[in-house]
Protein backbone atom coordinates (compact mmCIF):
# COMPACT_ATOMS: atom_id res chain seq x y z
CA UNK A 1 0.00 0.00 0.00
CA UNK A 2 1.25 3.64 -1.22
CA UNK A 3 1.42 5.84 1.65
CA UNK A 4 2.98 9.72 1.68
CA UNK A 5 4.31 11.54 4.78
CA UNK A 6 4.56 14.95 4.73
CA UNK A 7 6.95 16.85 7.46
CA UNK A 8 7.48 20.76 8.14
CA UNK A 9 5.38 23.45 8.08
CA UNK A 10 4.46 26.03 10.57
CA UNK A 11 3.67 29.31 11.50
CA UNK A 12 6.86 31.63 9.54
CA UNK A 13 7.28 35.20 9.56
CA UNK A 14 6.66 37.41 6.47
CA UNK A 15 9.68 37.40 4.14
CA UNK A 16 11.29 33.84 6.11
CA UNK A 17 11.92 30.41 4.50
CA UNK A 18 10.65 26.83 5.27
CA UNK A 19 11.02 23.55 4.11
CA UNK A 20 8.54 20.51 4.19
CA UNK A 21 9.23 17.09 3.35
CA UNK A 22 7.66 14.07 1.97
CA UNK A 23 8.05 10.40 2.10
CA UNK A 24 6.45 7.91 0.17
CA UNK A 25 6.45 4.11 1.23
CA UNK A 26 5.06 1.44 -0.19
CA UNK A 27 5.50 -0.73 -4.00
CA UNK A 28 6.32 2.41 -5.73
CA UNK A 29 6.84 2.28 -9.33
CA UNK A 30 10.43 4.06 -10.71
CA UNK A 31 8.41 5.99 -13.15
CA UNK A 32 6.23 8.67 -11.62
CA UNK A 33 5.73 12.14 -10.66
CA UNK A 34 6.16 13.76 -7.06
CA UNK A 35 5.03 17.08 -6.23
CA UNK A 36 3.10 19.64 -3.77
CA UNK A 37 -0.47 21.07 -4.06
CA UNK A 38 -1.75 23.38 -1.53
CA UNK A 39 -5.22 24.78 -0.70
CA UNK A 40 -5.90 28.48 1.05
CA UNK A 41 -8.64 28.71 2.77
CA UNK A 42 -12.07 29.43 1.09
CA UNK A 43 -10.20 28.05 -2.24
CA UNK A 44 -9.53 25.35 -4.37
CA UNK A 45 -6.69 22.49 -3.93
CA UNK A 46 -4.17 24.04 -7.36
CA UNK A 47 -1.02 22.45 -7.72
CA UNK A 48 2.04 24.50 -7.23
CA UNK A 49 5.19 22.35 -8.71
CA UNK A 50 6.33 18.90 -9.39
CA UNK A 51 9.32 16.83 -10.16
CA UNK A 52 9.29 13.74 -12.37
CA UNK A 53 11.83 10.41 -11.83
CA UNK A 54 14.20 11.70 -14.29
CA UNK A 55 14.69 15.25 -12.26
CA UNK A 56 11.97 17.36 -14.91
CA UNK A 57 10.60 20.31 -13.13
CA UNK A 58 7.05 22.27 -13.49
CA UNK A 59 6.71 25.25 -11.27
CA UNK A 60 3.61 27.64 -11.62
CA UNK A 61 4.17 30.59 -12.77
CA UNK A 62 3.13 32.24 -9.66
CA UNK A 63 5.79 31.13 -7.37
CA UNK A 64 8.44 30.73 -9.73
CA UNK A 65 11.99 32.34 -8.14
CA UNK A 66 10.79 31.32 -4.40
CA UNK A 67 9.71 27.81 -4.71
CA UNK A 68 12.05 25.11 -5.57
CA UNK A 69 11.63 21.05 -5.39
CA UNK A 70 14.19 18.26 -5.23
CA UNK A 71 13.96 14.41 -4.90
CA UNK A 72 15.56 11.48 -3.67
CA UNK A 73 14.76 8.67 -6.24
CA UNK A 74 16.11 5.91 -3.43
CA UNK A 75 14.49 7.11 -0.29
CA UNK A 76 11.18 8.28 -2.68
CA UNK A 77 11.69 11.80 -0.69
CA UNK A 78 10.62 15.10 -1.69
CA UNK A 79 11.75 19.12 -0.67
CA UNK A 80 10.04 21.80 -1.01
CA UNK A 81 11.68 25.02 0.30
CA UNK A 82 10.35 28.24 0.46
CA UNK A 83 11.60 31.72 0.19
CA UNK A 84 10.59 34.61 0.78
CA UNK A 85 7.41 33.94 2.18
CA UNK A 86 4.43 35.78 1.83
CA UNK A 87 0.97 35.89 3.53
CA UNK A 88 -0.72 34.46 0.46
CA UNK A 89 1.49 31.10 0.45
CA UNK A 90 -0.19 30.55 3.90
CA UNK A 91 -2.21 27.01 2.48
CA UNK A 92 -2.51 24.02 3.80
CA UNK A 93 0.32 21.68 1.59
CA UNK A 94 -0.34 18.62 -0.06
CA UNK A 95 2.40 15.98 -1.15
CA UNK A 96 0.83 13.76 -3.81
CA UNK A 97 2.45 11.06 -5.96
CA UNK A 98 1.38 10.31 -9.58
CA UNK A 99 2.22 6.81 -11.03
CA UNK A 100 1.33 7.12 -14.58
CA UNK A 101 0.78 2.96 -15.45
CA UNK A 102 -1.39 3.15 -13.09
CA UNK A 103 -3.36 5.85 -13.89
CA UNK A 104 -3.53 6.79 -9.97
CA UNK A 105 -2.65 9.20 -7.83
CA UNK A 106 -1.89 8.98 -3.80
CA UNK A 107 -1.82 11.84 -1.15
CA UNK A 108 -0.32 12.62 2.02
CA UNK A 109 -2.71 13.94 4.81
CA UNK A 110 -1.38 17.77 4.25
CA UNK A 111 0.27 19.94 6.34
CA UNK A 112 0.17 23.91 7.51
CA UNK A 113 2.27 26.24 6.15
CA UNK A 114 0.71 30.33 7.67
CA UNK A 115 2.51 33.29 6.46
CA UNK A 116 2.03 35.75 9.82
CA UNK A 117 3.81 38.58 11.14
């Protein structure tokens, strides 16, 4: 069974950095995709970037230059860090794991990031 961890988070200060983590356990295919949606409050789950097996990056354009992503193929780890933080990053983070043969798509249980002075 696929499971995802997610670590980090937090209440951070205007203009600080963080960095969550994710861990994903299970019968995990090599080819897939690993990345980070998030949801603010009174909004829709949008995902924010992702990095494939083979080290391909997506960022939104919205958070390009303060969000960046890297992976650990043999632990099945993710990073995302965060600079520069701003009230409107403050969104509940969700790691997620896409495993394209199987059409399906797993999710950790999400985790707080707020952007407060």
């Amino acid at each position: 069974q696929v499971q995802l961890v997610e670590s980090g988070g937090g209440l951070v200060q205007p203009g600080g950095s963080l960095r969550i983590s994710c861990e994903a356990t299970g019968p995990i295919p090599e080819i897939n995709h690993m990345g980070w949606y998030r949801q603010a409050p009174g909004k829709q789950r949008d995902l924010v970037i992702y990095i494939t097996n083979d080290g391909t990056i997506n960022v939104t354009n919205s958070v390009k230059g303060r969000y960046s992503i890297s992976r650990d193929n043999a632990e099945n780890t993710i990073d995302l860090q965060i600079n520069n933080l701003k009230p409107e990053d403050t969104a509940v983070y969700y790691c997620y794991l896409y495993v394209p043969t199987w059409r399906s798509t797993y999710w950790g249980q999400g985790t707080q990031v707020t952007v407060s002075s």
